[in-house]
C-alpha atoms as a PDB file:
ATOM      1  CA  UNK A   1       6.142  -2.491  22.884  1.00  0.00           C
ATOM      2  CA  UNK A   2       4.692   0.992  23.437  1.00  0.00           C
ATOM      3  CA  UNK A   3       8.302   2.462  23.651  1.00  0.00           C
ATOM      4  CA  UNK A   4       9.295   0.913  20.110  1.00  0.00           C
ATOM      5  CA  UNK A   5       5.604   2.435  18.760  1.00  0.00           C
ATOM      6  CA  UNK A   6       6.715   5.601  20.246  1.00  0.00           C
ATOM      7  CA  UNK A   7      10.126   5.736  19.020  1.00  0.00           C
ATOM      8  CA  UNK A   8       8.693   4.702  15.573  1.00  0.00           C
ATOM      9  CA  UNK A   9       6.051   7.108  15.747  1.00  0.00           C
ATOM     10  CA  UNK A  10       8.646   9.856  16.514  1.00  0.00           C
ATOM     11  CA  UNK A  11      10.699   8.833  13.402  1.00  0.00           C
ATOM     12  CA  UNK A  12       7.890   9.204  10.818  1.00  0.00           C
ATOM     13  CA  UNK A  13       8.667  12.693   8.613  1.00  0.00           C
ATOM     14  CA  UNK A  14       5.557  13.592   8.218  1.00  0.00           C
ATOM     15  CA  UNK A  15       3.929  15.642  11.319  1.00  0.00           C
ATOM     16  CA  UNK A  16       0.569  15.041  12.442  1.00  0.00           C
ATOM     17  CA  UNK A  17       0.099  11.944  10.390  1.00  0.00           C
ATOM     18  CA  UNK A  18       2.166  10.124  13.548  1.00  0.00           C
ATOM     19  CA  UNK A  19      -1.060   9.928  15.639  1.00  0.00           C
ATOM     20  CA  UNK A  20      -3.233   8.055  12.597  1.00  0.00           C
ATOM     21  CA  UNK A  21      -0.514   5.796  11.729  1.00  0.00           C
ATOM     22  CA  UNK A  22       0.615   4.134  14.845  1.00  0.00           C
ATOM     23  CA  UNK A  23      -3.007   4.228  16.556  1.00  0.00           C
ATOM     24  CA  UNK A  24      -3.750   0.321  15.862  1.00  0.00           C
ATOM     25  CA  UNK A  25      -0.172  -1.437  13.881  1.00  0.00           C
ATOM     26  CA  UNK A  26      -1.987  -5.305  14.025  1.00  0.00           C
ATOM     27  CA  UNK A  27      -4.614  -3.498  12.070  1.00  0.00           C
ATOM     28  CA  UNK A  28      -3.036  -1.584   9.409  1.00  0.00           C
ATOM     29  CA  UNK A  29      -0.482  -4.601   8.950  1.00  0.00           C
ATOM     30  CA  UNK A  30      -3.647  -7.320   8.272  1.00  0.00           C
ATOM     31  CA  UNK A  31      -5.181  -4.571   6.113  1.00  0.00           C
ATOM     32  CA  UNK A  32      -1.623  -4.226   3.998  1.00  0.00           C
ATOM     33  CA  UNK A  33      -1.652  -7.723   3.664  1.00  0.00           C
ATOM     34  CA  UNK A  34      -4.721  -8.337   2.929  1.00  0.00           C
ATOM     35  CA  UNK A  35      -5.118  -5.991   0.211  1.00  0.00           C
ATOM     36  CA  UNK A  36      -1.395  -7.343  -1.139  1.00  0.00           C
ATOM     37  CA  UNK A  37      -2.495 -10.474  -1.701  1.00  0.00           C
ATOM     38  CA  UNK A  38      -5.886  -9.318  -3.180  1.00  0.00           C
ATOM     39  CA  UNK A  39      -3.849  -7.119  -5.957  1.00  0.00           C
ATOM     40  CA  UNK A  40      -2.088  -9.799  -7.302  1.00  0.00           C
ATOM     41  CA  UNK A  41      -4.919 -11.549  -9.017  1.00  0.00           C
ATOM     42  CA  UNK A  42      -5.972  -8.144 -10.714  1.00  0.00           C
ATOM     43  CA  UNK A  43      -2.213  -7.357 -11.306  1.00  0.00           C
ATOM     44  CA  UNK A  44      -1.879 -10.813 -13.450  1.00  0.00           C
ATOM     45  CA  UNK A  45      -5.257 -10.642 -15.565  1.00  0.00           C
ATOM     46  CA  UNK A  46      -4.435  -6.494 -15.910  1.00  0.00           C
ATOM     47  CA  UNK A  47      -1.117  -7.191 -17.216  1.00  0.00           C
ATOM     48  CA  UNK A  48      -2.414 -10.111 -19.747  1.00  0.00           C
ATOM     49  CA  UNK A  49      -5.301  -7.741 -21.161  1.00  0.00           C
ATOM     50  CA  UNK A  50      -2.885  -4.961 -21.801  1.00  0.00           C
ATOM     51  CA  UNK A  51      -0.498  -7.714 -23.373  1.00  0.00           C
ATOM     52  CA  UNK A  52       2.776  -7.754 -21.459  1.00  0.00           C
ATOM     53  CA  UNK A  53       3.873 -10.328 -19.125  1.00  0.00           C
ATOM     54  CA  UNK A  54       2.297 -10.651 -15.923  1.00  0.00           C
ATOM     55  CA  UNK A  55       5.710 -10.238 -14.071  1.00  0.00           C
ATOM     56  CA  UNK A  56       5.561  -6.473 -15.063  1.00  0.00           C
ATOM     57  CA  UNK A  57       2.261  -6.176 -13.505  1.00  0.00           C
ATOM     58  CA  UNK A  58       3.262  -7.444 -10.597  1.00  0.00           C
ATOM     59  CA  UNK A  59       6.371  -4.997  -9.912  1.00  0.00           C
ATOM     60  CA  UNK A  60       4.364  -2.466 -11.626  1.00  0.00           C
ATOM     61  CA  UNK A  61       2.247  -2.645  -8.916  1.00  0.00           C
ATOM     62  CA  UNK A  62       4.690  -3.829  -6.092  1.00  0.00           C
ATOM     63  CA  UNK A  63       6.239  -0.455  -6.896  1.00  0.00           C
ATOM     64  CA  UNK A  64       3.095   1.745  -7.103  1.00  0.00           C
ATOM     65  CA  UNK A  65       2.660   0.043  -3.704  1.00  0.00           C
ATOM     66  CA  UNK A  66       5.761   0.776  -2.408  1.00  0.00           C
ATOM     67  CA  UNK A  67       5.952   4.300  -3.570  1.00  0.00           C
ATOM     68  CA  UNK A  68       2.261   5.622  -2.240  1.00  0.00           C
ATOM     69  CA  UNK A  69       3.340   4.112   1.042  1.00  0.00           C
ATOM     70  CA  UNK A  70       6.150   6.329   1.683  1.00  0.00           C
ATOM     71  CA  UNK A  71       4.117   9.135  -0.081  1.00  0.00           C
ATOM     72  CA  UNK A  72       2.005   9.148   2.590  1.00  0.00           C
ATOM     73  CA  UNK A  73      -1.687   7.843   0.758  1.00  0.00           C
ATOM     74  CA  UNK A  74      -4.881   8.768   1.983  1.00  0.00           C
ATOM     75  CA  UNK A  75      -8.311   6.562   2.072  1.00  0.00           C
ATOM     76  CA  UNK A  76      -9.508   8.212  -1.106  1.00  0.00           C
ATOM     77  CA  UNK A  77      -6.495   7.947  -2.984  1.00  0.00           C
ATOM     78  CA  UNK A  78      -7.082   5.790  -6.639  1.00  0.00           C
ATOM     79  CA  UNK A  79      -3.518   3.299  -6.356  1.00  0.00           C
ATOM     80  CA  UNK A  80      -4.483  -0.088  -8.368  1.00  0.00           C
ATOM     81  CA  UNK A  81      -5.460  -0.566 -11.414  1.00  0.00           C
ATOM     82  CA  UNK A  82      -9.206  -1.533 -10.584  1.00  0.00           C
ATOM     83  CA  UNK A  83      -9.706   2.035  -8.523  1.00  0.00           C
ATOM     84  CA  UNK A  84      -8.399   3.648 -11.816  1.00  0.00           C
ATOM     85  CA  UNK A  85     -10.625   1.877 -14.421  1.00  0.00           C
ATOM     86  CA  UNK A  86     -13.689   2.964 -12.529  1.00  0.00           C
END
């Protein structure tokens, strides 16, 4: 296990960031879940208020998902549609 975490960690583009992100991968997977299956209720009643179907929220947000992951986010960075309305 610690050789595939290393080779992994080796393969990520962005230096110094290698350390943070392979540290603890049961926790930041539970965490990714956890918050994936919290943004779909928000994605659904965000999509009906603004009138379009709730499908498009949920890519909308699949792919804002998708694309701050390999962006490289940070803990303060506003992604969903709740963080944004605040």
């Amino acid at each position: 296990m610690t050789t595939k975490l290393a080779s992994a960690s080796r393969a990520l583009p962005i230096p110094g960031s290698r350390g943070e992100w392979m540290a603890d991968p049961k926790t930041n997977l539970m965490s990714g879940l956890v918050v994936a299956l919290a943004l779909i209720p928000e994605a659904i009643s965000f999509s009906i208020i603004a009138g379009v179907d709730p499908k498009v929220g949920l890519y909308a947000s699949f792919s804002i998902a998708i694309v701050i992951s390999l962006a490289g986010g940070r803990p303060g960075m506003i992604s969903a549609a709740t963080g944004a309305m605040a």
